[in-house]
Protein backbone atom coordinates (compact mmCIF):
# COMPACT_ATOMS: atom_id res chain seq x y z
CA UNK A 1 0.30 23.22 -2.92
CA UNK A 2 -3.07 24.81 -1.65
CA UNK A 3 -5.27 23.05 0.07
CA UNK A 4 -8.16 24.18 2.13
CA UNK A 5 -7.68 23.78 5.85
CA UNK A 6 -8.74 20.16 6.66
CA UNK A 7 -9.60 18.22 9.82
CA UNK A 8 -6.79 16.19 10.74
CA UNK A 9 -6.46 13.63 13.97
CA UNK A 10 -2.65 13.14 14.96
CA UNK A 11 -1.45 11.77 18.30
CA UNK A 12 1.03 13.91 20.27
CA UNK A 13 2.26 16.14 17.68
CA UNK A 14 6.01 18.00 18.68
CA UNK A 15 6.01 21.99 17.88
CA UNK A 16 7.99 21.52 15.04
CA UNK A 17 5.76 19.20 12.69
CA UNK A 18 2.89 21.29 13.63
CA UNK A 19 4.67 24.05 12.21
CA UNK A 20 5.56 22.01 8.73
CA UNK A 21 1.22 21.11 8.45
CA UNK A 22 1.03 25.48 8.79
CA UNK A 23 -2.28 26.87 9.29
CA UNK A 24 -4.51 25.01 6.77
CA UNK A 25 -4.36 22.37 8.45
CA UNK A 26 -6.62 21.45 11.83
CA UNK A 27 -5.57 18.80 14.30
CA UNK A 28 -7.61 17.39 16.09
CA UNK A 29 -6.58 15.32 19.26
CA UNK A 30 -6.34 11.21 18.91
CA UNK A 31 -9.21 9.89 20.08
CA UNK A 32 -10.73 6.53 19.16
CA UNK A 33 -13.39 6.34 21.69
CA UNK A 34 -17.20 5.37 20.37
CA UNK A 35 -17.99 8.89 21.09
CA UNK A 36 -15.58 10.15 19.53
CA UNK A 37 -16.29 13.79 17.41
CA UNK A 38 -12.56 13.79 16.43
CA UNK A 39 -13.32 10.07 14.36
CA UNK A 40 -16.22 11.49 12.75
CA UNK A 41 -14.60 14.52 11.43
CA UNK A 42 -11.24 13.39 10.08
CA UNK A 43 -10.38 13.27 7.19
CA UNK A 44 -6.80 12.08 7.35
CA UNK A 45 -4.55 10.99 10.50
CA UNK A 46 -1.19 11.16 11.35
CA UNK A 47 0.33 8.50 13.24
CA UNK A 48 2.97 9.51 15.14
CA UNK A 49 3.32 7.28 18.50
CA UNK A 50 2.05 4.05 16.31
CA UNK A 51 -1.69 4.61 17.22
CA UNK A 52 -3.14 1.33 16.56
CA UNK A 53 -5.13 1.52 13.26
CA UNK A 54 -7.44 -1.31 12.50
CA UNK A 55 -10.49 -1.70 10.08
CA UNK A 56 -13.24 -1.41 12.83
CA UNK A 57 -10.90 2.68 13.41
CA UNK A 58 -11.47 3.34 10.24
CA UNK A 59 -15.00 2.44 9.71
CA UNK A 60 -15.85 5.06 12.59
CA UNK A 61 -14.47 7.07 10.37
CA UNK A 62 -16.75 8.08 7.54
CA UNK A 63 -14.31 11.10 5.94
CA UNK A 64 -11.28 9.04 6.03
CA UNK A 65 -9.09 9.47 2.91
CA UNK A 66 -5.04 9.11 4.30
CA UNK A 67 -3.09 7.80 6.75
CA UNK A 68 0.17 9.11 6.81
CA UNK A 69 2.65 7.14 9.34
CA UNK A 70 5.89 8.80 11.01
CA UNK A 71 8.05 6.40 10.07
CA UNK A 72 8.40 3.33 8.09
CA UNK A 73 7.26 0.10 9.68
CA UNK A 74 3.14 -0.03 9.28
CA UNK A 75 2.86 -3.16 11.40
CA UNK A 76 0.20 -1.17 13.81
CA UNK A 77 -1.47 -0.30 10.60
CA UNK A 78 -4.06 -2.69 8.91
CA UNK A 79 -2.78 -1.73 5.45
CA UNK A 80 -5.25 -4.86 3.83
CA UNK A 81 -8.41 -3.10 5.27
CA UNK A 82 -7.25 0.45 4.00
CA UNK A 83 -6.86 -1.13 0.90
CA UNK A 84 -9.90 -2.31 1.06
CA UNK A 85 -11.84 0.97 1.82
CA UNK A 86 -10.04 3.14 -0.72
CA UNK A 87 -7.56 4.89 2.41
CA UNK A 88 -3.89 5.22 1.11
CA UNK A 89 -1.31 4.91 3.75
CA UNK A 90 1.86 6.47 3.27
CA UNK A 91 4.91 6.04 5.36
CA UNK A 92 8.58 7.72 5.24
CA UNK A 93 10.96 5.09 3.71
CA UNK A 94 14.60 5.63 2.98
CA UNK A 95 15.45 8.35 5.14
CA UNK A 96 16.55 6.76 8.51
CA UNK A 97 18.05 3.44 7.30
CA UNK A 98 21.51 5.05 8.27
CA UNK A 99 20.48 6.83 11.71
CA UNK A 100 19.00 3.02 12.69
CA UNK A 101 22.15 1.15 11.53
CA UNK A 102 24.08 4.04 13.87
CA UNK A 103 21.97 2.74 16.61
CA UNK A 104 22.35 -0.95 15.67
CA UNK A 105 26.30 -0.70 16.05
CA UNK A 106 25.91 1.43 19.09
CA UNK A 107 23.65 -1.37 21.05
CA UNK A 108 26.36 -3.75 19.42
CA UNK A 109 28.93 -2.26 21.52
CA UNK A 110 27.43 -0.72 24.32
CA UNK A 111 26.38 -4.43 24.91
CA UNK A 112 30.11 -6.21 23.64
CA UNK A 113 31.78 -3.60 26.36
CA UNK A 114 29.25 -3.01 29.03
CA UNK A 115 29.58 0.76 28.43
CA UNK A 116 26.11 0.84 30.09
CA UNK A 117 27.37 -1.15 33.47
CA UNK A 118 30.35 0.52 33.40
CA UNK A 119 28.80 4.10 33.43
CA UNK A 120 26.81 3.04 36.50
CA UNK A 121 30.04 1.74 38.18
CA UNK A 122 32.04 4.69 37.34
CA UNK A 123 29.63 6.67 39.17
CA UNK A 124 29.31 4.66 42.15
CA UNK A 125 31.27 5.12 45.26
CA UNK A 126 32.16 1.11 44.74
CA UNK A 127 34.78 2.85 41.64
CA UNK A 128 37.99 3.66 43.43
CA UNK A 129 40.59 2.16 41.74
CA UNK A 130 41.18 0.89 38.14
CA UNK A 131 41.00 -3.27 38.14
CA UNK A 132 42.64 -4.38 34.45
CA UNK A 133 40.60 -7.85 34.75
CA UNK A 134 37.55 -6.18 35.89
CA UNK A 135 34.05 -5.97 33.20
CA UNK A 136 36.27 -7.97 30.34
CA UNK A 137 33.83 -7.47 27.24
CA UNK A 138 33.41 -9.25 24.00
CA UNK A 139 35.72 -8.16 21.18
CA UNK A 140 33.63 -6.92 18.17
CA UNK A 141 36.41 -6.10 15.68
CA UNK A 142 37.03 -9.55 13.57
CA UNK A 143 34.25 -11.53 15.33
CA UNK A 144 31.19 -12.82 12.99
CA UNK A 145 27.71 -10.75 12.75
CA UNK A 146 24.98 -12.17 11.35
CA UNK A 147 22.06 -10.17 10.07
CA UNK A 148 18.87 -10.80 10.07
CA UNK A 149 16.95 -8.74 7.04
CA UNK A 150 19.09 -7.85 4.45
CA UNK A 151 16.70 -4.77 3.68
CA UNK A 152 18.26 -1.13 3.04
CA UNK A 153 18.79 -0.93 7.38
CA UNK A 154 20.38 -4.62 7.37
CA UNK A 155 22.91 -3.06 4.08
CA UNK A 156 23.84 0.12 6.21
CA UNK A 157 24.52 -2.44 9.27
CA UNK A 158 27.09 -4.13 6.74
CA UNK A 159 28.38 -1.81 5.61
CA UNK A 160 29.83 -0.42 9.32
CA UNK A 161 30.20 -3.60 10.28
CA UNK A 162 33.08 -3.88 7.57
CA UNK A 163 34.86 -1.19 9.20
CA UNK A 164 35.29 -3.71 12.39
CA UNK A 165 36.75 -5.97 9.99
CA UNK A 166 33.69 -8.78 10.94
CA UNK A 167 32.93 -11.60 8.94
CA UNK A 168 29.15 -11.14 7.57
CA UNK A 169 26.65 -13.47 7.46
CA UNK A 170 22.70 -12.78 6.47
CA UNK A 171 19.40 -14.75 6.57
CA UNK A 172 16.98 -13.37 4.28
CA UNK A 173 13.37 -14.73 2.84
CA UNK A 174 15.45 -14.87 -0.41
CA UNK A 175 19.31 -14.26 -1.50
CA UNK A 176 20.63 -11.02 -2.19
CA UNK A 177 23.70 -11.68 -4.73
CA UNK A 178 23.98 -8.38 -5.85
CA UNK A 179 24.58 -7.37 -2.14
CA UNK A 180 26.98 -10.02 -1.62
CA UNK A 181 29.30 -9.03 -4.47
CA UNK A 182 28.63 -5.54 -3.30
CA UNK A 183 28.67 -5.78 0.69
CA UNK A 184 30.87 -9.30 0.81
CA UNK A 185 28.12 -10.72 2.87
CA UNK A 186 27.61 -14.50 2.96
CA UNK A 187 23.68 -16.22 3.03
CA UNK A 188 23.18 -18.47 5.10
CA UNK A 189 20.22 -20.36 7.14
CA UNK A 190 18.48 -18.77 10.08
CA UNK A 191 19.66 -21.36 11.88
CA UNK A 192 23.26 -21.74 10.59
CA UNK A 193 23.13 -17.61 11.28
CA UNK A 194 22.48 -17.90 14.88
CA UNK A 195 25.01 -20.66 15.60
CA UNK A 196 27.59 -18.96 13.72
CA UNK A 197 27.62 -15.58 14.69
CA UNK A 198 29.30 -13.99 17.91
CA UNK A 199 26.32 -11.34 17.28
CA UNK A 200 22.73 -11.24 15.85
CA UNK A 201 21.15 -8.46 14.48
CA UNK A 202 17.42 -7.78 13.89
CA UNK A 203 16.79 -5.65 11.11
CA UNK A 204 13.88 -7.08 9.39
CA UNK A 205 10.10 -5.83 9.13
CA UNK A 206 7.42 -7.05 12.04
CA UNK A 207 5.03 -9.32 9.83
CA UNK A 208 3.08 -12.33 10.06
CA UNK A 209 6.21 -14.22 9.19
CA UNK A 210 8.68 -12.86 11.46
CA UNK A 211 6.81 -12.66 14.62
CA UNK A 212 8.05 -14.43 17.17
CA UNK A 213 10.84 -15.39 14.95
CA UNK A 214 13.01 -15.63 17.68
CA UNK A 215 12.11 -17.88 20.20
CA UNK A 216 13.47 -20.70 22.38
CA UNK A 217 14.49 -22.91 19.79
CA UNK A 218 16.46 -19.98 18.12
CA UNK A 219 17.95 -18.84 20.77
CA UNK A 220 19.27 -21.94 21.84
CA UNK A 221 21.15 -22.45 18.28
CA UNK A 222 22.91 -19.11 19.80
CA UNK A 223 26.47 -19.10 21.08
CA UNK A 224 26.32 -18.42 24.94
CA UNK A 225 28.81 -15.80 24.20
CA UNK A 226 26.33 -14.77 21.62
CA UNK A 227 24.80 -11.24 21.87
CA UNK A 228 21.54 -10.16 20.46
CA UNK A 229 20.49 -6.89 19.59
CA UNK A 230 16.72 -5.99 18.57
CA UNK A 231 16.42 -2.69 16.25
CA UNK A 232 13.44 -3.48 14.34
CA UNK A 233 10.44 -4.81 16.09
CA UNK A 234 9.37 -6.03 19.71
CA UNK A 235 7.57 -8.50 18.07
CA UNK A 236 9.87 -10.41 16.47
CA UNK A 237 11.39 -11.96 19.92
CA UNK A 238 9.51 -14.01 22.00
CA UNK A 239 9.99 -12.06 25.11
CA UNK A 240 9.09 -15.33 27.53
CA UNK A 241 11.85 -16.94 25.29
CA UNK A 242 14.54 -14.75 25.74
CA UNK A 243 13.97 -13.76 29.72
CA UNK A 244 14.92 -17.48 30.37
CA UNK A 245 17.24 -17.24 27.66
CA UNK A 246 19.44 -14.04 29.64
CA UNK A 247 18.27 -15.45 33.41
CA UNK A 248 19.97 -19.07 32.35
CA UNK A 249 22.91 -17.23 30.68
CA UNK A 250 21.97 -19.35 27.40
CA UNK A 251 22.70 -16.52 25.87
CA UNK A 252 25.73 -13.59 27.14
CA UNK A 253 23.42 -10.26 26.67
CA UNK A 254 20.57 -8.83 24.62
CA UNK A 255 20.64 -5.07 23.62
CA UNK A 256 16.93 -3.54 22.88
CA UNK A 257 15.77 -0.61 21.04
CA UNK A 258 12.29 -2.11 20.81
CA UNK A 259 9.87 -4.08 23.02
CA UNK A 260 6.79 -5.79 22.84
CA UNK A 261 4.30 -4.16 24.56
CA UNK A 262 6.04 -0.95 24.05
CA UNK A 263 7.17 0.52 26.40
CA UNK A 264 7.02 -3.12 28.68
CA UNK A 265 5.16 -2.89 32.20
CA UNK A 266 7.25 -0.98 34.52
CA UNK A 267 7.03 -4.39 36.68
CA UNK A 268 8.39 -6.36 33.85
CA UNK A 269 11.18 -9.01 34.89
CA UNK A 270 13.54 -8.48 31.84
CA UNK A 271 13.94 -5.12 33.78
CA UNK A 272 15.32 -6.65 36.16
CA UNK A 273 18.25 -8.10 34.62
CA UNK A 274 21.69 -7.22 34.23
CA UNK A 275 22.51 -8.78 30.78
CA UNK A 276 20.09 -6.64 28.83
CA UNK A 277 20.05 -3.41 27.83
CA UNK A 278 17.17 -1.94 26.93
CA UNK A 279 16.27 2.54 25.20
CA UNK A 280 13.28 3.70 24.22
CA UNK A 281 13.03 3.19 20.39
CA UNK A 282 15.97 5.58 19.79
CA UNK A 283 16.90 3.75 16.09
CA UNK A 284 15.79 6.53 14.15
CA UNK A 285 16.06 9.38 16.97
CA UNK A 286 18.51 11.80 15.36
CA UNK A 287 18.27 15.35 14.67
CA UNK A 288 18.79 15.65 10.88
CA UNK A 289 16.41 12.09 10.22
CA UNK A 290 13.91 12.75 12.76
CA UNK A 291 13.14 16.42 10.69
CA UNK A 292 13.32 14.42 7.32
CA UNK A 293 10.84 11.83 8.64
CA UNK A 294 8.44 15.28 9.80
CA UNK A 295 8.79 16.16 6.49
CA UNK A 296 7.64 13.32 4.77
CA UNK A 297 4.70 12.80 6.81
CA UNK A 298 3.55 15.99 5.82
CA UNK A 299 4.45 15.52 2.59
CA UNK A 300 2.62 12.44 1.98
CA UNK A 301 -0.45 13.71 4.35
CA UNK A 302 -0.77 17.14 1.81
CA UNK A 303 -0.21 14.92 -1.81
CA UNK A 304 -3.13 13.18 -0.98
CA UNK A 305 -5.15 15.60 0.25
CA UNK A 306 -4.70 17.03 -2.83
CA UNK A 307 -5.82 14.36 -4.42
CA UNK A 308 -2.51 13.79 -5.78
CA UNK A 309 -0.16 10.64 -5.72
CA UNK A 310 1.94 9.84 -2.41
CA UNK A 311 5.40 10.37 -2.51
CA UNK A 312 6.04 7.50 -0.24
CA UNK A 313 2.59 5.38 -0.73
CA UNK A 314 2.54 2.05 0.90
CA UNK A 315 -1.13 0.83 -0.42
């Protein structure tokens, strides 16, 4: 595909995606202040860090034509008012449903067998001698999981969690038979879900729907053995909610990949905890998916520069 080189404004770009956009392409450094020459002169951006990108961002700027995400959830994207200008967004679907359902099992158990306190102990000088009835975890192998979005990530989640032998429940906005002859999954209520399972998954999309889906009511459906675990957005648990949630041992432990803000004030009390664990948005953060999802972006960013049709077009 040739293309002429083409002002481009990208937040925080690693080496190796820069390479993939070559030499016809020009970044230019995010910046969405009202002074801003970058705004003014781009004609397409890449969102890589999950810039916020709102209608009043794109009306500042006049050459707009693309936005092409790193990744697949668009929630910092107002997709409606690029719509509603004419600017496609693209995003990179597909490719990282397995690498987050890795991640989903590994919070899963890193939370069930405090492999996180127990690193910490190991290495303390408090570790010097083996206690059989000491940091006694949850069992995950034939206890219930219940998922929470039954989308391509929730699937992959069932699909490992049938390996543990668990009984599978899922809450969806509508029933998935095919994946239930398929996955042996069961549908039930949200709130059935939580008061079934030994542990809750979050796979679902961040929308108007599901934020704040879990709150305190929902959490205190939960088991207080129950374990939660958070791989798809911050925004999707009231944060207030579950903080006296963990603190009142309501629930037994909550494993994060994401946050709301993200990352959360370093003076944030949830830090303080010992019943959480909490990484830095690490779901899709592997080495083969994290080059796949570079070369989508680009992908999508050079189709419709071309004028040409998005491989992965979202609006």
């Amino acid at each position: 595909m040739s293309i002429t080189r083409t002002s481009v404004m990208a937040d925080g770009l690693p080496p190796s995606l820069l390479e993939m956009l070559g030499h016809e392409i020009e970044i230019l450094e995010w910046d969405d202040r009202p002074t801003s020459s970058a705004l003014e002169r781009a004609v397409a951006f890449i969102t890589y860090g999950h810039p916020r990108v709102d209608g009043p961002l794109m009306d500042r700027a006049p050459n707009l034509k693309i936005v092409s995400n790193h990744g697949v959830g668009v929630d910092h994207i107002d997709c409606a008012a690029a719509k509603s200008r004419g600017i496609l967004v693209g995003n990179t679907p597909g490719c990282l449903d397995a690498a987050t359902a890795d991640m989903t099992m590994a919070l899963m158990l890193a939370a069930a067998r405090n492999v996180v306190a127990g690193d910490k102990f190991a290495r303390s000088p408090a570790f010097v001698h083996y206690d059989p009835s000491f940091m006694i975890g949850y069992e995950v192998s034939g206890s219930t999981l219940g998922i929470v979005g039954l989308g391509r990530i929730g699937k992959q989640v069932a699909r490992r969690a049938r390996a543990f032998d668990m009984k599978i429940l899922y809450h969806n906005r509508s029933r998935d038979e095919a994946a239930e002859r398929e996955l042996g999954v069961t549908y039930v209520s949200l709130d059935d879900l939580l008061a079934e399972s030994d542990f809750v998954t979050l796979n679902c999309p961040l929308t108007a729907e599901t934020t704040n889906l879990i709150g305190q009511r929902e959490l205190g459906l939960m088991k207080p053995t129950g374990i939660l675990v958070n791989v798809a957005r911050g925004g999707v648990v009231d944060h207030d909610a579950l903080l006296a949630a963990l603190k009142s041992k309501r629930i037994a432990v909550a494993a994060l990949d994401v946050t709301a803000p993200e990352p959360l004030p370093r003076n944030h009390p949830l830090l303080e905890l010992d019943n959480i664990i909490i990484v830095p948005h690490l779901g899709s953060a592997s080495n083969r998916t994290r080059h796949r999802m570079q070369q989508m972006t680009v992908e999508n960013l050079k189709a419709g520069l071309a004028g040409q049709e998005l491989p992965w077009r979202v609006v």
